[in-house]
PDB file of N, CA and C in Angstrom:
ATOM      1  N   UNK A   1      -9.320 -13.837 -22.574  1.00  0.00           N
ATOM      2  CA  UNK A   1      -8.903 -12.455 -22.740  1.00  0.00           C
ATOM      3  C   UNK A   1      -7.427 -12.343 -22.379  1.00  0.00           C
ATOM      4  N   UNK A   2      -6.988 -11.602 -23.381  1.00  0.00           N
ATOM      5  CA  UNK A   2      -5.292 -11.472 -23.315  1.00  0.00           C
ATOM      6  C   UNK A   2      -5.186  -9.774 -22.654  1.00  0.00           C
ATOM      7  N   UNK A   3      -4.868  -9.880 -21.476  1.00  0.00           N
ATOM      8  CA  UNK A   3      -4.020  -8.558 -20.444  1.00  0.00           C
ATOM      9  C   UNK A   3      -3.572  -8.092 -20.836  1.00  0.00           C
ATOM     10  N   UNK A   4      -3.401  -6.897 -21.749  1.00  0.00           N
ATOM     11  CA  UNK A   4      -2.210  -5.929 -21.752  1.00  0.00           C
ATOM     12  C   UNK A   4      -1.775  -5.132 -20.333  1.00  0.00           C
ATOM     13  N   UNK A   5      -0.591  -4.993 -20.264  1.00  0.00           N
ATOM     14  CA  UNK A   5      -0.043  -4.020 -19.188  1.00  0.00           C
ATOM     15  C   UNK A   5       1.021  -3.813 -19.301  1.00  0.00           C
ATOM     16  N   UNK A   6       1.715  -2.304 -18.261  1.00  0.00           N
ATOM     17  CA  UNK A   6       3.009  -1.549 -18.296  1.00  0.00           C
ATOM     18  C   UNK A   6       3.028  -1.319 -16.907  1.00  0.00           C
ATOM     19  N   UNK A   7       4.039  -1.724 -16.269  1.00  0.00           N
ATOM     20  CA  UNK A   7       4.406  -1.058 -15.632  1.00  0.00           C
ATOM     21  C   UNK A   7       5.192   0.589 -15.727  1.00  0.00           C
ATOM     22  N   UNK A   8       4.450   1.403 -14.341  1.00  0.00           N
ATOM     23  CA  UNK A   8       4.539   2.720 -14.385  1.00  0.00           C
ATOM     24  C   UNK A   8       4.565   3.118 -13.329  1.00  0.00           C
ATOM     25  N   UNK A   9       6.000   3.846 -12.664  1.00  0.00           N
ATOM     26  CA  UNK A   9       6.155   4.478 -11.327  1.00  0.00           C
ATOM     27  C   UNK A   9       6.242   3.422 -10.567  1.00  0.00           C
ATOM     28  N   UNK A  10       5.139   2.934  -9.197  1.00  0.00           N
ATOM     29  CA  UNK A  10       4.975   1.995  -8.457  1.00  0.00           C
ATOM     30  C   UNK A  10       3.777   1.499  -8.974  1.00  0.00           C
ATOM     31  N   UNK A  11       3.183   1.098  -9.821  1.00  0.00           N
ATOM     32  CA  UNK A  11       2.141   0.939 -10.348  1.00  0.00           C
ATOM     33  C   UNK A  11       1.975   0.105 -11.485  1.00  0.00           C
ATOM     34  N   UNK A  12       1.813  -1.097 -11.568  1.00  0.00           N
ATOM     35  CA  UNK A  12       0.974  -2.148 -13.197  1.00  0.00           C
ATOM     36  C   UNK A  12      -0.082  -1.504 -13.319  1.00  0.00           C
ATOM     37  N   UNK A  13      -0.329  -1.065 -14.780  1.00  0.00           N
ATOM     38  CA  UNK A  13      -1.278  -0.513 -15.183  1.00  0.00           C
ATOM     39  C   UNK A  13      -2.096  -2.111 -16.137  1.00  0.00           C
ATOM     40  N   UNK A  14      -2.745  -2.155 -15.724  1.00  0.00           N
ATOM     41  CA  UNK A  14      -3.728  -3.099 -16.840  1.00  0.00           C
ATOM     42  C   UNK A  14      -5.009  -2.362 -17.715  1.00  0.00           C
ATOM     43  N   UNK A  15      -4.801  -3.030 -18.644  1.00  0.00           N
ATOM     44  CA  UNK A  15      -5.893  -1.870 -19.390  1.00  0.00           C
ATOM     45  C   UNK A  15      -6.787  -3.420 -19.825  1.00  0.00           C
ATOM     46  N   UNK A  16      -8.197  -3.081 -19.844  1.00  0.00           N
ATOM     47  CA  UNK A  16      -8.904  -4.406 -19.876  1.00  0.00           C
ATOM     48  C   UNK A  16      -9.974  -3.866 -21.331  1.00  0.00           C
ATOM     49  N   UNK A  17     -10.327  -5.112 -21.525  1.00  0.00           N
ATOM     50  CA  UNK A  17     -10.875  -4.406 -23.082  1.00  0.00           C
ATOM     51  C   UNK A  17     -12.479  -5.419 -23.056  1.00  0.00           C
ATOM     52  N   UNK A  18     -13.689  -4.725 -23.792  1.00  0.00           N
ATOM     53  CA  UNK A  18     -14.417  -5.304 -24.137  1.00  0.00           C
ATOM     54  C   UNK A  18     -15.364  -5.700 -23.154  1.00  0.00           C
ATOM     55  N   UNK A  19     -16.146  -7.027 -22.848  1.00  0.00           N
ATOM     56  CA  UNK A  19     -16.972  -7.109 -21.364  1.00  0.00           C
ATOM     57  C   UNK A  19     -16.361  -8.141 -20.385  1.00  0.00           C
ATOM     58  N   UNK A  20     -16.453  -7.727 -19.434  1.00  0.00           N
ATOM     59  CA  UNK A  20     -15.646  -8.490 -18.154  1.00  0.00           C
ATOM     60  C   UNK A  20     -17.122  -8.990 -17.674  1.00  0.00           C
ATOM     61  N   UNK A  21     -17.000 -10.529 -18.365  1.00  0.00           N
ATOM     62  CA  UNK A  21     -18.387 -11.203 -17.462  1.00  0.00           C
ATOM     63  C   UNK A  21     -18.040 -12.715 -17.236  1.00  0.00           C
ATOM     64  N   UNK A  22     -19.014 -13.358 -17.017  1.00  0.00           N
ATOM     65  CA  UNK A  22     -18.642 -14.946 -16.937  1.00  0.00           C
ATOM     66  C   UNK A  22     -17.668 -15.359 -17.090  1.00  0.00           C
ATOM     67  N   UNK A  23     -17.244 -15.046 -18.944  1.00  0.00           N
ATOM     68  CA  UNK A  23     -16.149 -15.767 -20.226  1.00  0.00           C
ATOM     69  C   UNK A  23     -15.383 -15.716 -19.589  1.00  0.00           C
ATOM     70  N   UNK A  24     -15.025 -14.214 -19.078  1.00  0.00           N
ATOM     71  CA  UNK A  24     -13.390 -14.014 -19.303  1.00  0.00           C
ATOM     72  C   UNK A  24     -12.964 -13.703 -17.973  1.00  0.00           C
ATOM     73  N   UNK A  25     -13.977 -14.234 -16.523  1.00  0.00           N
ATOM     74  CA  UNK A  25     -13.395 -13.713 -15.466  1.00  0.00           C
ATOM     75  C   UNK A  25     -11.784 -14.694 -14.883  1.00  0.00           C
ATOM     76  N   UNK A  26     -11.966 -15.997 -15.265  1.00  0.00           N
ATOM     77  CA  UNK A  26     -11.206 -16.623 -14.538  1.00  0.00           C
ATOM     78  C   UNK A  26     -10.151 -16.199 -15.231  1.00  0.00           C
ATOM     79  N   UNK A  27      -9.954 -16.162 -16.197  1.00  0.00           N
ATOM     80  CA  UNK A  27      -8.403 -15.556 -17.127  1.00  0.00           C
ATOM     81  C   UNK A  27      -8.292 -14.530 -16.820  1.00  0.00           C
ATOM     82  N   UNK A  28      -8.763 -13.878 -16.334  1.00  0.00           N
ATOM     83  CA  UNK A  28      -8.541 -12.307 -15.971  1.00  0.00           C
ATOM     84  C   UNK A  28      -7.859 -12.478 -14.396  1.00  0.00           C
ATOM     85  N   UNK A  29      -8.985 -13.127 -13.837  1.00  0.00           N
ATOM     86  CA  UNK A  29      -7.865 -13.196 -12.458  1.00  0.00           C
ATOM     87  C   UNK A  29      -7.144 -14.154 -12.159  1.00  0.00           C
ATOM     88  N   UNK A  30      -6.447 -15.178 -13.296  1.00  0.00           N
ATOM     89  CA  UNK A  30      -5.989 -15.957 -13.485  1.00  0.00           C
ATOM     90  C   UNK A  30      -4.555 -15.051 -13.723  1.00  0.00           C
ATOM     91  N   UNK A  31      -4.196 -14.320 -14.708  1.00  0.00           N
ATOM     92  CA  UNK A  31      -3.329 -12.811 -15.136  1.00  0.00           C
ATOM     93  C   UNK A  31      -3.242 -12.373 -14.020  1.00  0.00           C
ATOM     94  N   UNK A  32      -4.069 -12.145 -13.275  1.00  0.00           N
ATOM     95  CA  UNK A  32      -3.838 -10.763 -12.573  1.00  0.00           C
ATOM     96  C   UNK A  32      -2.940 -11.352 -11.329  1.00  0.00           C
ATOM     97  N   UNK A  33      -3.607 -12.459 -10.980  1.00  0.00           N
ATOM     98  CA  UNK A  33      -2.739 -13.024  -9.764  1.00  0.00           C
ATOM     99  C   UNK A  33      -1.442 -13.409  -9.885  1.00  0.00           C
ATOM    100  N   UNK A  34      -0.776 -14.018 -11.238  1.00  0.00           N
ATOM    101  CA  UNK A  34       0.151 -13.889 -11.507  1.00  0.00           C
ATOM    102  C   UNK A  34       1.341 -12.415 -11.550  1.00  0.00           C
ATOM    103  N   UNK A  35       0.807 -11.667 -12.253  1.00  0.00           N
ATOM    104  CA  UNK A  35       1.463 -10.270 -11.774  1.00  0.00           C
ATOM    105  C   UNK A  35       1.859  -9.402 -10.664  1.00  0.00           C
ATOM    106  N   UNK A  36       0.031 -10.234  -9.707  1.00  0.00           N
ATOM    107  CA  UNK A  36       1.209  -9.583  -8.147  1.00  0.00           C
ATOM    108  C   UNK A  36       1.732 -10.282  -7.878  1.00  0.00           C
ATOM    109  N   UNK A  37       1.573 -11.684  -8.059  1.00  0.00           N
ATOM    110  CA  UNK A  37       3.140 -12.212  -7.759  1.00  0.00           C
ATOM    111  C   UNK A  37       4.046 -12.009  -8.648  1.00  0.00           C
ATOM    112  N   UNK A  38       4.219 -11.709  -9.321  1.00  0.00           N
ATOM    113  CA  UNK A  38       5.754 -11.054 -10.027  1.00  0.00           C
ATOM    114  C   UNK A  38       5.872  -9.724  -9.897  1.00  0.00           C
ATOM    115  N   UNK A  39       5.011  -9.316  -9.336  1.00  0.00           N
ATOM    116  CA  UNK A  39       5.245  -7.474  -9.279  1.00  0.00           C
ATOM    117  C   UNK A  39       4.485  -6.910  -7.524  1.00  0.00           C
ATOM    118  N   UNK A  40       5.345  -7.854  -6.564  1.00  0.00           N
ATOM    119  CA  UNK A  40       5.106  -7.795  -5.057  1.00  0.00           C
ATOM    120  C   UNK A  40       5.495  -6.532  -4.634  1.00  0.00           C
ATOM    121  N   UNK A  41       5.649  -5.905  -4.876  1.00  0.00           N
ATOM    122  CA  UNK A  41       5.877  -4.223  -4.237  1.00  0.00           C
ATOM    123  C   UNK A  41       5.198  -3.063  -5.198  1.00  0.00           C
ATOM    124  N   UNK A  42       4.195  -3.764  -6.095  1.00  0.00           N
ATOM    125  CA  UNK A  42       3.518  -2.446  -6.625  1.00  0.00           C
ATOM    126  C   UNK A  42       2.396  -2.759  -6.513  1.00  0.00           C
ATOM    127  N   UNK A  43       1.377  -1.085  -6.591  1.00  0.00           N
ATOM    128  CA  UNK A  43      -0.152  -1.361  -7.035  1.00  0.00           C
ATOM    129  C   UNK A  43      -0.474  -1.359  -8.338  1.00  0.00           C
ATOM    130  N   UNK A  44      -1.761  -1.720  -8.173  1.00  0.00           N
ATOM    131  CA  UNK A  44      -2.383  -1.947  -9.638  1.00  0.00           C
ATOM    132  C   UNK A  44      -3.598  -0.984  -9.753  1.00  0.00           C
ATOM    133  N   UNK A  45      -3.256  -0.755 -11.096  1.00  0.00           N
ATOM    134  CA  UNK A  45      -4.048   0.243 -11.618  1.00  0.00           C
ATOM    135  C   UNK A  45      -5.041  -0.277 -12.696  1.00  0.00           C
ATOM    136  N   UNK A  46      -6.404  -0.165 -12.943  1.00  0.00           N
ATOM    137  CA  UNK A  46      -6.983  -0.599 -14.090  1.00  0.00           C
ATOM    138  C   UNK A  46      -7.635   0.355 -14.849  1.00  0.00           C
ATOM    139  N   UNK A  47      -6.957   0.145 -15.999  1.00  0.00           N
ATOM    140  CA  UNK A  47      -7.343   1.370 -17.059  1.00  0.00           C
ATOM    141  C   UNK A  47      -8.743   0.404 -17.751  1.00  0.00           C
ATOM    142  N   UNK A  48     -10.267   0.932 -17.550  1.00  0.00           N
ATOM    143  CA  UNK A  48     -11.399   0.811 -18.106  1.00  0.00           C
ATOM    144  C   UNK A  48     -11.632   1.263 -19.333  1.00  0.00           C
ATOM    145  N   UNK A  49     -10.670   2.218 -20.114  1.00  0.00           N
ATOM    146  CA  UNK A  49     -11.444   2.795 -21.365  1.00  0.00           C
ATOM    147  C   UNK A  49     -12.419   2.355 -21.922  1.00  0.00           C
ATOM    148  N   UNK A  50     -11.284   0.928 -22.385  1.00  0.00           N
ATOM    149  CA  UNK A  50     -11.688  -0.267 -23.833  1.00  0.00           C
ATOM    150  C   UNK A  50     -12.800  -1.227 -23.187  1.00  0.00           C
ATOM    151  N   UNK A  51     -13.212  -1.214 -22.131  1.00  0.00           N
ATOM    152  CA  UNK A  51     -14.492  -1.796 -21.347  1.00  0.00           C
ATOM    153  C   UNK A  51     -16.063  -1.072 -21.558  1.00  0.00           C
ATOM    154  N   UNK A  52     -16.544  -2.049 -22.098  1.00  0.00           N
ATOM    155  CA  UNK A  52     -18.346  -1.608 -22.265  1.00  0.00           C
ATOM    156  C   UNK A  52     -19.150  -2.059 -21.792  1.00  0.00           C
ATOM    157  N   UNK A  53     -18.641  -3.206 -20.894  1.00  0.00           N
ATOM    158  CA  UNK A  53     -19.560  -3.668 -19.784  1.00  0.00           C
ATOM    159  C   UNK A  53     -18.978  -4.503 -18.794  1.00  0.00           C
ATOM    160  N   UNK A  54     -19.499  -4.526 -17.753  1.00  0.00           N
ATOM    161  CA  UNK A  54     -18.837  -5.449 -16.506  1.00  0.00           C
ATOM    162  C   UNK A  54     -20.147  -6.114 -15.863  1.00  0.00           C
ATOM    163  N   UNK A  55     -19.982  -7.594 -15.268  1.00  0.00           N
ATOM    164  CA  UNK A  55     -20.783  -8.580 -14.636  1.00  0.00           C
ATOM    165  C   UNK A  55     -21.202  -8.302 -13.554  1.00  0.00           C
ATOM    166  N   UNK A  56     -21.638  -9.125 -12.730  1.00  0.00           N
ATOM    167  CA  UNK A  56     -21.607  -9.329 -11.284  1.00  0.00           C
ATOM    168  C   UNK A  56     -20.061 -10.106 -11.344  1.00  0.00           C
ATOM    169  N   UNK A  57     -20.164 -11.317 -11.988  1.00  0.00           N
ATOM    170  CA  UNK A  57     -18.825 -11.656 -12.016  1.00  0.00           C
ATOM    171  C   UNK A  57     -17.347 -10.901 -12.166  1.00  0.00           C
ATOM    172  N   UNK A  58     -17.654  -9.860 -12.615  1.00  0.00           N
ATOM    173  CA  UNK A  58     -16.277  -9.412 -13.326  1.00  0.00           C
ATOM    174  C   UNK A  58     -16.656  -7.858 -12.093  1.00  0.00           C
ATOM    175  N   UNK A  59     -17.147  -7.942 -11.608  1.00  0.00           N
ATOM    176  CA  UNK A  59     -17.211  -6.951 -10.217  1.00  0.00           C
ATOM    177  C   UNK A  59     -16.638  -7.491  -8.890  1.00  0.00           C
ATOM    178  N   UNK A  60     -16.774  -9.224  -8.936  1.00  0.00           N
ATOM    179  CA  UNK A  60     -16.717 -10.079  -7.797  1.00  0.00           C
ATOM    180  C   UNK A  60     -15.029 -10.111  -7.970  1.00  0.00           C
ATOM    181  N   UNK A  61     -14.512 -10.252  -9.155  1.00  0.00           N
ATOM    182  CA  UNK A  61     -12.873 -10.348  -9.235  1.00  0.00           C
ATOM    183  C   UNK A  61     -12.271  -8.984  -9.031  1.00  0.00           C
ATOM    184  N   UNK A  62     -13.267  -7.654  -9.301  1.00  0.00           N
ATOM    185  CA  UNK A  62     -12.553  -6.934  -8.513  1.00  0.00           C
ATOM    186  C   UNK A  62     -12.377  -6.641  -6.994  1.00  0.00           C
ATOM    187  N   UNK A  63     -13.152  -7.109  -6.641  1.00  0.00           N
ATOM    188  CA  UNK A  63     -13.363  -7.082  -5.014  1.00  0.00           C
ATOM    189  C   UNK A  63     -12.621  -7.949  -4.407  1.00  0.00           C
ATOM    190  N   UNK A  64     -12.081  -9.276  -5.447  1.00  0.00           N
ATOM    191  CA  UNK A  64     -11.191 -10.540  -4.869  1.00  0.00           C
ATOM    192  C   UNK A  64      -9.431  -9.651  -4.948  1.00  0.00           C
ATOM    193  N   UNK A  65      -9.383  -9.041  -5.845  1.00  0.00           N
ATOM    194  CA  UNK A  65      -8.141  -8.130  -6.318  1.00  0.00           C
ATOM    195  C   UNK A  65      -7.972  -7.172  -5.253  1.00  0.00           C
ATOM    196  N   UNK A  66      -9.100  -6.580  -5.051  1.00  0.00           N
ATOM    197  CA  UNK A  66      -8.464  -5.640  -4.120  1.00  0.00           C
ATOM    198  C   UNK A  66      -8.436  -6.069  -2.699  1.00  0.00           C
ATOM    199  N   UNK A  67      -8.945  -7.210  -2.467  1.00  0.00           N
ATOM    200  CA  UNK A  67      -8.932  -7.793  -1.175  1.00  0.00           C
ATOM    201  C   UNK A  67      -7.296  -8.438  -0.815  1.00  0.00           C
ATOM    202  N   UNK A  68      -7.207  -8.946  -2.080  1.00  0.00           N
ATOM    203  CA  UNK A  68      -5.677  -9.596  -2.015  1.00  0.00           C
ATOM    204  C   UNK A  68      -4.444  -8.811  -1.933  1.00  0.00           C
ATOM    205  N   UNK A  69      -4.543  -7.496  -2.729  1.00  0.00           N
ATOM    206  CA  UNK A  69      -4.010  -6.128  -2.790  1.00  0.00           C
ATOM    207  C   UNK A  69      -3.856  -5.705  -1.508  1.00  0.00           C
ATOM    208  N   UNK A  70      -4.841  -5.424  -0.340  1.00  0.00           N
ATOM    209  CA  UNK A  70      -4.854  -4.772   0.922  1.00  0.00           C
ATOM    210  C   UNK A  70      -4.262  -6.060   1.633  1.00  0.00           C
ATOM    211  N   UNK A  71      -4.183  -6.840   1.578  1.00  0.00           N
ATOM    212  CA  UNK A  71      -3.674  -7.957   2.461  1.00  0.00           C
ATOM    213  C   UNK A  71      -1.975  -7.697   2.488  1.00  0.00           C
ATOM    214  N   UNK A  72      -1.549  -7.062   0.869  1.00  0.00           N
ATOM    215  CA  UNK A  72      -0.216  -6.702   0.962  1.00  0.00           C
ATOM    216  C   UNK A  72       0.284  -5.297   1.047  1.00  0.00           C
ATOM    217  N   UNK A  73      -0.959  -4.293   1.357  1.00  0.00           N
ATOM    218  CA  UNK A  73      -0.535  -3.533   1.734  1.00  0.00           C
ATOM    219  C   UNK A  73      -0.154  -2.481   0.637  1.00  0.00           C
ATOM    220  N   UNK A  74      -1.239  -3.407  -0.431  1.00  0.00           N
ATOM    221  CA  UNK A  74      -0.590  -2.515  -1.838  1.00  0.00           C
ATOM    222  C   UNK A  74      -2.775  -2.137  -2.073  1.00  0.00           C
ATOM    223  N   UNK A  75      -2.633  -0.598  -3.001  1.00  0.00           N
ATOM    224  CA  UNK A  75      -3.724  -0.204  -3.464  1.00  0.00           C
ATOM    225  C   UNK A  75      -4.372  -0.802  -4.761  1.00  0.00           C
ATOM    226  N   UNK A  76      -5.627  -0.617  -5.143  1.00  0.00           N
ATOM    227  CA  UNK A  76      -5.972  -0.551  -6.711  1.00  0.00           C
ATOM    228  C   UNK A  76      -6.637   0.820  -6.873  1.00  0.00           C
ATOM    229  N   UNK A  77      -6.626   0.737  -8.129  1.00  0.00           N
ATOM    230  CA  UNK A  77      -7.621   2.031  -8.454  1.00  0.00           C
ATOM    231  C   UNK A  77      -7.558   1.429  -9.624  1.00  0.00           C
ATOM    232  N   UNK A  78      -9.406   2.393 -10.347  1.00  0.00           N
ATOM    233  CA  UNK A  78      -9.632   2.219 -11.580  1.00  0.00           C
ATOM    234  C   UNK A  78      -9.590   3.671 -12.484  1.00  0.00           C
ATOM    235  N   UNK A  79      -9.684   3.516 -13.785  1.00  0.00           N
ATOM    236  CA  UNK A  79      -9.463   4.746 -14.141  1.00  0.00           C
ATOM    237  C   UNK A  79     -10.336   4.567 -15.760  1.00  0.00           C
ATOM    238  N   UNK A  80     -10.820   5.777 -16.344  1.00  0.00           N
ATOM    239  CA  UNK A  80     -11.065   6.145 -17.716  1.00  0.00           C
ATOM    240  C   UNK A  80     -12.209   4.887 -17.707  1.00  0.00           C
ATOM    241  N   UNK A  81     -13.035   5.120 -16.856  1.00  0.00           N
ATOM    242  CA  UNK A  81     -14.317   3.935 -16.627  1.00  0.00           C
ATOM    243  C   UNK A  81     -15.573   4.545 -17.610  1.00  0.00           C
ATOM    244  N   UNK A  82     -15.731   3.971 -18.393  1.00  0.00           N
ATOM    245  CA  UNK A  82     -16.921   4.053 -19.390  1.00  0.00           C
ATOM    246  C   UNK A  82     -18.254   4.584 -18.593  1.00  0.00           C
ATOM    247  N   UNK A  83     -18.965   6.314 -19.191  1.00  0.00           N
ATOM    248  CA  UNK A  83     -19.988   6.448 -18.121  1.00  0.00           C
ATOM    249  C   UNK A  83     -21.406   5.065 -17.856  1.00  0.00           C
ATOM    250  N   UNK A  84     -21.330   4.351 -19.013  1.00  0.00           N
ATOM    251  CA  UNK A  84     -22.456   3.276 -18.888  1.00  0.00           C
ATOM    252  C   UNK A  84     -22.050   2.452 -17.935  1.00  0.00           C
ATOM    253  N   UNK A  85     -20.630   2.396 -17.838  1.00  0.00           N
ATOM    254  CA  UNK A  85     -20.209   0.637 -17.358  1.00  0.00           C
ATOM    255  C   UNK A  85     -20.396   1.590 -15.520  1.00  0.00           C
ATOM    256  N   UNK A  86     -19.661   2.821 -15.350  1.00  0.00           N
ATOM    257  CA  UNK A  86     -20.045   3.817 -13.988  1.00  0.00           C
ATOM    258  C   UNK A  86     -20.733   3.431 -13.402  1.00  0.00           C
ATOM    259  N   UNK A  87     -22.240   3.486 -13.901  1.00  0.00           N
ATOM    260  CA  UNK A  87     -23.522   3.119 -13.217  1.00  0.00           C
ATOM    261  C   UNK A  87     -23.511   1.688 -12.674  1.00  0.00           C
ATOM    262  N   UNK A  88     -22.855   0.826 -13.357  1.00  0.00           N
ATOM    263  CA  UNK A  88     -23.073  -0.526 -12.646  1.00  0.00           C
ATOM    264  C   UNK A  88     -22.182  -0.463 -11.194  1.00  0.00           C
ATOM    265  N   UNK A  89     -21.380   0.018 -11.092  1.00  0.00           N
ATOM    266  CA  UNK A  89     -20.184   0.493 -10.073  1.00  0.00           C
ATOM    267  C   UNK A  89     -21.249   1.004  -9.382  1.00  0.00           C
ATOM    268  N   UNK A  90     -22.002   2.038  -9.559  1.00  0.00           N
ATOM    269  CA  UNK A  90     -22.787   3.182  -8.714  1.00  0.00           C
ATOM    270  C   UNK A  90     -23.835   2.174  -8.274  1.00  0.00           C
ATOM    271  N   UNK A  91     -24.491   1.394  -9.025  1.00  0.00           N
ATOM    272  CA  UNK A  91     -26.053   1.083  -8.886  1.00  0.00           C
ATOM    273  C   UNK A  91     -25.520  -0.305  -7.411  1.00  0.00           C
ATOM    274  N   UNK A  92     -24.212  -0.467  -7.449  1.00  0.00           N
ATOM    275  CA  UNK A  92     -23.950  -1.894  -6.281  1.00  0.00           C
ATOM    276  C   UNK A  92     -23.308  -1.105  -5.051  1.00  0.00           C
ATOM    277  N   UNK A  93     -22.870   0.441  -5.253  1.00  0.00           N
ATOM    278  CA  UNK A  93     -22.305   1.226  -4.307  1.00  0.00           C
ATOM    279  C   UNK A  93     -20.550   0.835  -4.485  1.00  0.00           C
ATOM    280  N   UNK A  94     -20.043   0.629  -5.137  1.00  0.00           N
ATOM    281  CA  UNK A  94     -18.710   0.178  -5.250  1.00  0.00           C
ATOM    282  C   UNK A  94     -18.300   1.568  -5.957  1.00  0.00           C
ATOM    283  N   UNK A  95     -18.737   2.344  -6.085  1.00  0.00           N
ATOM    284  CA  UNK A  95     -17.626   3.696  -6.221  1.00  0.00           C
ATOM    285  C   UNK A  95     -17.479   4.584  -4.680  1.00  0.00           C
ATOM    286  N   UNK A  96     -18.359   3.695  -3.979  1.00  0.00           N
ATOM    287  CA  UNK A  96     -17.830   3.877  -2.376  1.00  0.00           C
ATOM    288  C   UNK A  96     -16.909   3.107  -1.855  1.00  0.00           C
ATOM    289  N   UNK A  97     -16.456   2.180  -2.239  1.00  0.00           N
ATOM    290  CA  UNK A  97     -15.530   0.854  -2.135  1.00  0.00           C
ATOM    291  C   UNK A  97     -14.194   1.593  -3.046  1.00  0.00           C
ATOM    292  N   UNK A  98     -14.199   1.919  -4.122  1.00  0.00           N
ATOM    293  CA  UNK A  98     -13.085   1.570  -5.143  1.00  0.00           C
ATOM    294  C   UNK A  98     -12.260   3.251  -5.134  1.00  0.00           C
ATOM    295  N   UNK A  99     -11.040   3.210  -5.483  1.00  0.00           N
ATOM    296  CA  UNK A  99     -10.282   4.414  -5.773  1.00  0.00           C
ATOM    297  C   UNK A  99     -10.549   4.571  -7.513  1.00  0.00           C
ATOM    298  N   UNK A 100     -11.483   5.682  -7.998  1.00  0.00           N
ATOM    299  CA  UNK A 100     -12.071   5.609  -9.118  1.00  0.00           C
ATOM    300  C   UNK A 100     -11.679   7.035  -9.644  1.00  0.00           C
ATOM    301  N   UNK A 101     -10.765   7.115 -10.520  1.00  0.00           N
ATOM    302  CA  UNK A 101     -10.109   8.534 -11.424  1.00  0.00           C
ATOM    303  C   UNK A 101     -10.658   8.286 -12.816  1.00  0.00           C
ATOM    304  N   UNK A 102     -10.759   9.718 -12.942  1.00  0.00           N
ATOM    305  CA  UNK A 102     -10.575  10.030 -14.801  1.00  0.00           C
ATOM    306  C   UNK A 102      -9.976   9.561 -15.565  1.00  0.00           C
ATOM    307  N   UNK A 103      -8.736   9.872 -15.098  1.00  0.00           N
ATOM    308  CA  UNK A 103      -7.744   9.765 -15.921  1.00  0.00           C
ATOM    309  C   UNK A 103      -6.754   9.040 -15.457  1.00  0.00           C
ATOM    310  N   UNK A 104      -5.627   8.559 -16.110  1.00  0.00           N
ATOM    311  CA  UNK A 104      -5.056   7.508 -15.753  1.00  0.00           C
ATOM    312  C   UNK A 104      -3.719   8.369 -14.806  1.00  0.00           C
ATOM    313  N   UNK A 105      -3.351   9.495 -15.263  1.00  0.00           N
ATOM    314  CA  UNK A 105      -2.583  10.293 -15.160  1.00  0.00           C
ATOM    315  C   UNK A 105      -2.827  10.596 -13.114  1.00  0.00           C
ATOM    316  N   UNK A 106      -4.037  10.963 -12.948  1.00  0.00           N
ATOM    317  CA  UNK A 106      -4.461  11.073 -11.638  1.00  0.00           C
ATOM    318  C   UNK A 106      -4.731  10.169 -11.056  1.00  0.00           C
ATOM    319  N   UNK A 107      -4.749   9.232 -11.323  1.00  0.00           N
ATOM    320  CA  UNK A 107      -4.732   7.666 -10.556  1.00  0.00           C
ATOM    321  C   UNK A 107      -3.091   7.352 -10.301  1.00  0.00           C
ATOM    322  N   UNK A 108      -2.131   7.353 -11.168  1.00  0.00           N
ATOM    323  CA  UNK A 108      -1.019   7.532 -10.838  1.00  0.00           C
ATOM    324  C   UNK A 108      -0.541   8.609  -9.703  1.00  0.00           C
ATOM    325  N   UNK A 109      -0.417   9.513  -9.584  1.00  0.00           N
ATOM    326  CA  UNK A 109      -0.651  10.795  -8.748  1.00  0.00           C
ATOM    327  C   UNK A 109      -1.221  10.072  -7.190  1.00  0.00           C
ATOM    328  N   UNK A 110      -2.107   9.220  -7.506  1.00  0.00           N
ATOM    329  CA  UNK A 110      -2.976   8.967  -6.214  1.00  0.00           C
ATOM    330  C   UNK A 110      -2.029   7.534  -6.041  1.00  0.00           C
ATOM    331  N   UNK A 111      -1.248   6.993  -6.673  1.00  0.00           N
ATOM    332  CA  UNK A 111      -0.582   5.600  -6.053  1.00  0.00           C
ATOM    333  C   UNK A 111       0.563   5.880  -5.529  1.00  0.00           C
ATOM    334  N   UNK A 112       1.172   7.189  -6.355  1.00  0.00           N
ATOM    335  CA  UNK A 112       2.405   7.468  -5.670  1.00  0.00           C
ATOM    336  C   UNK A 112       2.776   7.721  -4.654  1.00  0.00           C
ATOM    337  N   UNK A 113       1.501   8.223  -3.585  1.00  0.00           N
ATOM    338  CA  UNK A 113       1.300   9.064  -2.414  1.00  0.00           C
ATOM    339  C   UNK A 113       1.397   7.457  -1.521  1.00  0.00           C
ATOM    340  N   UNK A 114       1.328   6.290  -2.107  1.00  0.00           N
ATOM    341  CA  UNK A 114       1.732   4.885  -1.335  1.00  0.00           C
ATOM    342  C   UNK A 114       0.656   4.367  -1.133  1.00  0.00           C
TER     343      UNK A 114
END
């Protein structure tokens, strides 16, 4: 899986597409780790739109992301999360864990505050 992203404000936005499972976890956080290291003073934001399903695996790299994220003192949040893909978030309790917006617009709003 090929990453799109923009940086925005203090914030990489990644927008992830399609299902985040087995295939495509190590390239995903294979990308991603690369970016905070090239982008050491911002958070990351993940735009869910284009996502229709997520793993255990592709739940486990977010939890490795944001673990690595708080170590520097930087946030994640997710945003525009598919209501099907929601429930998998809900059904493991990780929308008690995660900074989870509508919109991408208010997830920004919520990174700027640091």
């Amino acid at each position: 899986m090929k990453l799109q992203y923009i940086k925005k404000e203090n914030a990489v936005i990644v927008y992830l597409h399609g299902h985040v499972d087995l295939t495509v976890t190590a390239s995903i956080e294979k990308a991603i780790d690369k970016l905070i290291l090239s982008e050491p003073e911002s958070h990351f934001l993940l735009n869910m739109k284009a996502v229709d399903y997520v793993s255990s695996a592709g739940l486990g790299i977010f939890i490795s992301l944001m673990n690595s994220l708080k170590k520097r003192n930087k946030k994640l949040a997710f945003c525009s999360i598919d209501p099907d893909v929601k429930k998998i978030f809900k059904v493991v309790k990780l929308t008690e864990v995660f900074d989870i917006f509508k919109t991408e617009g208010e997830a920004i709003a919520f990174l700027k505050e640091g």
